[in-house]
Structures are given as C-alpha cells and as structure tokens.
Protein backbone atom coordinates (compact mmCIF):
# COMPACT_ATOMS: atom_id res chain seq x y z
CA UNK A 1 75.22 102.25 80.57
CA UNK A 2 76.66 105.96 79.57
CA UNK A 3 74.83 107.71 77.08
CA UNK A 4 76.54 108.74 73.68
CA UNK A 5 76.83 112.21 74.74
CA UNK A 6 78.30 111.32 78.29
CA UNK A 7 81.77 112.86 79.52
CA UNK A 8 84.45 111.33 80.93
CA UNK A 9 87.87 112.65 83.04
CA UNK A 10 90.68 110.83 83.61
CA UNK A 11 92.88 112.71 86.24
CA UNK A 12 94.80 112.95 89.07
CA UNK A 13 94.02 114.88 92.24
CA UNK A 14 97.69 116.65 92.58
CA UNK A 15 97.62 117.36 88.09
CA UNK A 16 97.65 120.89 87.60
CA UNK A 17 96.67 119.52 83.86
CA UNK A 18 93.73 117.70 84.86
CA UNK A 19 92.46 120.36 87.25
CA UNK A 20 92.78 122.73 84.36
CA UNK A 21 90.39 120.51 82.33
CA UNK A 22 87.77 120.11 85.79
CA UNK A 23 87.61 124.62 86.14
CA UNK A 24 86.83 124.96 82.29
CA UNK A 25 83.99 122.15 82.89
CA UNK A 26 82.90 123.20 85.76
CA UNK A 27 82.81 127.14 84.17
CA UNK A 28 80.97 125.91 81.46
CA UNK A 29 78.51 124.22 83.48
CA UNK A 30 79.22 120.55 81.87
CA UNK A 31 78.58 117.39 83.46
CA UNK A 32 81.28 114.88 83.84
CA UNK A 33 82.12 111.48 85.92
CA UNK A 34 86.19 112.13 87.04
CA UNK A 35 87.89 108.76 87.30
CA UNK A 36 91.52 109.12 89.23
CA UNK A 37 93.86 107.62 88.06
CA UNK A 38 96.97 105.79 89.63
CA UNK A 39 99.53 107.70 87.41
CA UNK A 40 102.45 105.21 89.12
CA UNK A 41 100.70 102.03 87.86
CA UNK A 42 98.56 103.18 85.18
CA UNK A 43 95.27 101.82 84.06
CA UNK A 44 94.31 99.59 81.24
CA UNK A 45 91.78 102.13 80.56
CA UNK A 46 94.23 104.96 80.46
CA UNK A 47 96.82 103.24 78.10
CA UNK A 48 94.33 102.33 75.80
CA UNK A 49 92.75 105.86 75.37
CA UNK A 50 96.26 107.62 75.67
CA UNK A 51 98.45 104.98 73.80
CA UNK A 52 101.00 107.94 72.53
CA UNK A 53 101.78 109.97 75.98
CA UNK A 54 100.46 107.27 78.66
CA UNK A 55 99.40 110.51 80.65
CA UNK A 56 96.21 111.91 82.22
CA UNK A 57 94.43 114.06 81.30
CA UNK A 58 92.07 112.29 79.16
CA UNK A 59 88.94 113.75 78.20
CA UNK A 60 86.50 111.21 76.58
CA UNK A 61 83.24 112.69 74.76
CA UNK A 62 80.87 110.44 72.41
CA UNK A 63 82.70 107.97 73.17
CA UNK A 64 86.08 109.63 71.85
CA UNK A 65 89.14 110.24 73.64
CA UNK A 66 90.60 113.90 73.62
CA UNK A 67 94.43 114.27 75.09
CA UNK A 68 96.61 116.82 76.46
CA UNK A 69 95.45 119.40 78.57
CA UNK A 70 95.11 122.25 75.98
CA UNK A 71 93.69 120.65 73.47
CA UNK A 72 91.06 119.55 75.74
CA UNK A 73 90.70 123.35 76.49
CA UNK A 74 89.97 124.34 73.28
CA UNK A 75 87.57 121.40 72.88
CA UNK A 76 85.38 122.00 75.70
CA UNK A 77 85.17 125.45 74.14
CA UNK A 78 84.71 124.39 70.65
CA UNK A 79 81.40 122.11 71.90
CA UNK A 80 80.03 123.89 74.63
CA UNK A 81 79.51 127.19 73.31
CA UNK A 82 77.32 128.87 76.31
CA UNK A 83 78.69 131.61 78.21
CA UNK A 84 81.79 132.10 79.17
CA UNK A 85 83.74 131.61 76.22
CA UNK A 86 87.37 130.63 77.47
CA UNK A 87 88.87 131.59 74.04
CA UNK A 88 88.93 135.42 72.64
CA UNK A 89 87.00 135.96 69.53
CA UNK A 90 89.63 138.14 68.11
CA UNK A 91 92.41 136.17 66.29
CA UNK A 92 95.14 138.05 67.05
CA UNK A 93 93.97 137.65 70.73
CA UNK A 94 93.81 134.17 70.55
CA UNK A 95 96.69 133.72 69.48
CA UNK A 96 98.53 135.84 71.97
CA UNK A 97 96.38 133.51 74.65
CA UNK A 98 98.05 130.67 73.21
CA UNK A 99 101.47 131.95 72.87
CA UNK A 100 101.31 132.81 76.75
CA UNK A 101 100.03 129.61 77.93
CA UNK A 102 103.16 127.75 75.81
CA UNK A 103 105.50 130.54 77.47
CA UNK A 104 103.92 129.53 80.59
CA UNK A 105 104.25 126.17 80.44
CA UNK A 106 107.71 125.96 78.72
CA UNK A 107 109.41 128.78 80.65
CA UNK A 108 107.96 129.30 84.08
CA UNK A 109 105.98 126.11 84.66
CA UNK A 110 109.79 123.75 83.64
CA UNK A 111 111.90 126.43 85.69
CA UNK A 112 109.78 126.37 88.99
CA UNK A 113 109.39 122.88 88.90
CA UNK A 114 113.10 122.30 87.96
CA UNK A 115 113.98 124.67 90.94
CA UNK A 116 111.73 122.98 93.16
CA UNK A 117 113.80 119.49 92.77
CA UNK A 118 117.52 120.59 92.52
CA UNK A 119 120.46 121.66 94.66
CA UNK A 120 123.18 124.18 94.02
CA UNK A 121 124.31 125.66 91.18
CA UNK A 122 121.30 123.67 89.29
CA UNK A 123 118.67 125.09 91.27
CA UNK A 124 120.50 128.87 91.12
CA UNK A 125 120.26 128.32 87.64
CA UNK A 126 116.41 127.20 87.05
CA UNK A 127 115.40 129.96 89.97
CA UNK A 128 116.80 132.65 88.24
CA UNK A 129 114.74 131.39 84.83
CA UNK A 130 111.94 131.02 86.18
CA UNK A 131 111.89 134.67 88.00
CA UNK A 132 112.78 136.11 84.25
CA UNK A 133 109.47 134.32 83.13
CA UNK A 134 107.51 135.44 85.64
CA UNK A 135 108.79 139.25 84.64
CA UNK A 136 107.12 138.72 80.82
CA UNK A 137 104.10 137.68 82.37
CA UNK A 138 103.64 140.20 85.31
CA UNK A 139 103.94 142.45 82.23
CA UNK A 140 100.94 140.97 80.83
CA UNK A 141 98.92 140.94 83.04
CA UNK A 142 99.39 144.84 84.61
CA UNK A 143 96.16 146.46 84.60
CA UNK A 144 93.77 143.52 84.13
CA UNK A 145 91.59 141.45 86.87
CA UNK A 146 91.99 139.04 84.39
CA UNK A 147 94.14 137.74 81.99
CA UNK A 148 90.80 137.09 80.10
CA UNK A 149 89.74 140.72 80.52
CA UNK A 150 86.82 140.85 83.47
CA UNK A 151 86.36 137.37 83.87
CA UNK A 152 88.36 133.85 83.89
CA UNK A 153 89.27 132.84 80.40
CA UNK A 154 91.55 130.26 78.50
CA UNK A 155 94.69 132.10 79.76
CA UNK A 156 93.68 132.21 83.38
CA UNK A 157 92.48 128.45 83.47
CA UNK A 158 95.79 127.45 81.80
CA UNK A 159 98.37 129.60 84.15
CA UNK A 160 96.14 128.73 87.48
CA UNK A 161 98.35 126.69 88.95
CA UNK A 162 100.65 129.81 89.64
CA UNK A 163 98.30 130.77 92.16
CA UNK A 164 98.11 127.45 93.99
CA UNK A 165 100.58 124.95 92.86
CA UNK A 166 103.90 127.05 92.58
CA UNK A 167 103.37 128.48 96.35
CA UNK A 168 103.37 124.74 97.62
CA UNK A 169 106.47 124.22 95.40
CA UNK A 170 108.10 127.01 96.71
CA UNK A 171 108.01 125.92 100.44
CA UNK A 172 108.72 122.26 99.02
CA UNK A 173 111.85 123.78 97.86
CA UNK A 174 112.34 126.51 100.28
CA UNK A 175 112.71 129.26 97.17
CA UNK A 176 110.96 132.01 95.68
CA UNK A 177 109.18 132.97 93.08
CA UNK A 178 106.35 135.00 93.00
CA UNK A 179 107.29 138.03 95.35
CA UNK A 180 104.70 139.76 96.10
CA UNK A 181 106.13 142.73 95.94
CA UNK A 182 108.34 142.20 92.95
CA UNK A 183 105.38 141.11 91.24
CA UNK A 184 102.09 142.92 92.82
CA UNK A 185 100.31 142.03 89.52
CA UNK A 186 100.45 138.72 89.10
CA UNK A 187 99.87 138.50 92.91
CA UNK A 188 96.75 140.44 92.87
CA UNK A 189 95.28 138.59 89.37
CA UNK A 190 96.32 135.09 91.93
CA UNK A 191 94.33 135.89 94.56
CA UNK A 192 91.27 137.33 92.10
CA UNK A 193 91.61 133.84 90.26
CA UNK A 194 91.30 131.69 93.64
CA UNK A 195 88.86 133.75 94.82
CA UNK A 196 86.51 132.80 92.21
CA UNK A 197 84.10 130.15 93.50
CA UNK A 198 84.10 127.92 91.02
CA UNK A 199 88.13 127.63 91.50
CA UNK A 200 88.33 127.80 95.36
CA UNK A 201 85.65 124.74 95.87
CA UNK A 202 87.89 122.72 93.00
CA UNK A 203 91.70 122.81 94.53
CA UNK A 204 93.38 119.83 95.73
CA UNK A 205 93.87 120.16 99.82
CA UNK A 206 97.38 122.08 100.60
CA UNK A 207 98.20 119.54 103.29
CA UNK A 208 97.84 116.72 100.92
CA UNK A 209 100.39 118.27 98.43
CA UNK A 210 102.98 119.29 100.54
CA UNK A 211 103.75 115.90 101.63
CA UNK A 212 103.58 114.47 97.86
CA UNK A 213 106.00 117.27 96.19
CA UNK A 214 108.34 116.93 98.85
CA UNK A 215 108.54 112.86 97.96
CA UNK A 216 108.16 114.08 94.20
CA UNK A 217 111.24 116.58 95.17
CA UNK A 218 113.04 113.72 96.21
CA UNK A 219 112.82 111.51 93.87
CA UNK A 220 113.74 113.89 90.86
CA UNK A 221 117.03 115.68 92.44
CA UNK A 222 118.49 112.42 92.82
CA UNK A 223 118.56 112.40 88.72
CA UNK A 224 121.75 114.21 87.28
CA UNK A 225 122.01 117.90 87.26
CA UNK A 226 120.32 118.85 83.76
CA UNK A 227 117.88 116.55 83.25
CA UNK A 228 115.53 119.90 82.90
CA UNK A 229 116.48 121.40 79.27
CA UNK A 230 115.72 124.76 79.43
C-alpha cells in the first residue's frame, strides 16, 4: 500500500509536458512511481484525477491530484525546497520566468507544432510565426548558459523540449526552425541543457518519435487549414 507522502506520475513517453514534470523531479532528487498512460483510450484512473482537461500530466502527492504541467512545476518547487530551486527568488524574475514559459508555449511551442502538420500557405504562415518567436527568445537568452542563470531552472525545464522535441518535428515536417546560425544562442543554451545528465538519461528515444509525429503529422493536416489560432 503507498504511503501518505508517496508520489505519483501520470504521463506519456512522447509528452513534452510530462517529461517536464519527470527533469524537475528528478533535479530535485524526489521519488516517484511514473504510470504511462494510453492518452488514445484513457484510463479510469486518469479521468477521475483529471475530470476537467482529461490530459496527462497528473501529479498525485498525499493522495491529491495536481494538473497541468506548470502548475505541477511550481508545486514540486513549493514542497521540495532543497537545492536547486527551479523558481527565482526575485519577483520581478519570477515573473519574467513565467511570462516566457506562456510566450513559449503560446507562440513558439503552437507555431512549430502547427508548422509541423500543415501544407502550403498554412504551414508558410505558422513557420514564419514560429521563427519570430524564436527571435524574442534567442534575445533572452544571449549571454547566459542558462536561462536560469548557471544552472537549469523553471525556464529551462519548461522550454526543454526546444532542444529535443522541435528538431524531431522539424525533420517530421521537413522545415526549420532553430538555425543554428540564425540563432547561435538558443543553439548553444540547447545543447548545454541536453548535456546535463540528469536531462540526457531522461529523453524519450529519437527513433521512437520520429515514427509517432509523422502519424501525429498525419492525422492533424488532414483537419481544415486554421484549426491552429494563432
């Protein structure tokens, strides 16, 4: 039988939202059980601890289920308070961490995606957003190892998946994004970010994903052009 304090994951192995939730455990040094979830025929278990977005991933702590990816982020951080803190101290700094990791997710992350999955004029469009995003945040992160200053913080954990997810998506949809030499920056804090061990032994295998985008690629640009608002 768990204890009270035992932790729980509910994920999925190609989620760039429930890996984000495994680094900032695993950084923190936290012990968990990781149950995978089926997210195309969804658990009992799963619907009943995430009855509002039916989506992993699900944190569960004391016997309490905690939802969506960054407010699981802040969580961990909140209850685990050893070393490293994934959150600045500062206010005004963690808020800008939080504004970034929205503009991340809402600007770049949609776009990429988006471009990934359509054709023409579509994909033209959502390529050249998500290049303009990645132009605010190469901006951000000039100078530093780290978004989080010298080591991996709340900003890195919650824009990894630019280092490993958006390169598969790229091939899946034969574009570009992340230039290396339009963007030397954010290239160089990518490869400092997988290079970490704690992020290179947790990354879902590249051969495994390829396959699964392309079928994911599939299956979205046969929706209507627009079904990405952005």
């Amino acid at each position: 039988m768990a204890s009270e304090d035992s932790v729980k994951l509910l994920g999925f192995w190609a989620s760039q939202f429930s890996m984000r939730v495994e680094w900032a455990l695993k950084l923190k040094g936290v012990d968990y059980e990781y149950v995978e979830e089926d997210i195309f025929n969804k658990s009992s278990l799963l619907l009943e601890l995430n009855p509002v977005h039916k989506k992993v991933p699900v944190l569960v702590h004391r016997q309490k289920a905690i939802s969506e990816s960054y407010v699981i982020l802040e969580y961990i951080d909140e209850t685990w308070k050893q070393s490293p803190l994934l959150l600045p101290q500062d206010p005004h700094e963690r808020a800008k961490a939080r504004f970034w990791a929205r503009f991340g997710e809402e600007k770049l992350l949609l776009a990429s995606a988006g471009a990934m999955c359509s054709l023409g004029e579509e994909k033209e469009r959502l390529l050249k957003l998500a290049i303009e995003a990645m132009e605010k945040i190469e901006e951000e992160i000039k100078g530093k190892e780290f978004f989080g200053g010298e080591s991996i913080g709340y900003l890195d954990i919650a824009l990894g998946w630019i280092s490993y997810w958006l390169p598969v998506w790229e091939e899946v949809g034969s574009i570009q994004i992340l230039d290396p030499l339009t963007f030397p920056a954010t290239t160089s804090w990518a490869k400092n970010f997988l290079n970490h061990p704690i992020i290179k032994d947790n990354l879902p295998p590249r051969q495994k994903m390829i396959p699964y985008f392309h079928e994911r690629s599939k299956f979205f640009s046969s929706l209507p052009p627009g079904w990405i608002k952005i």
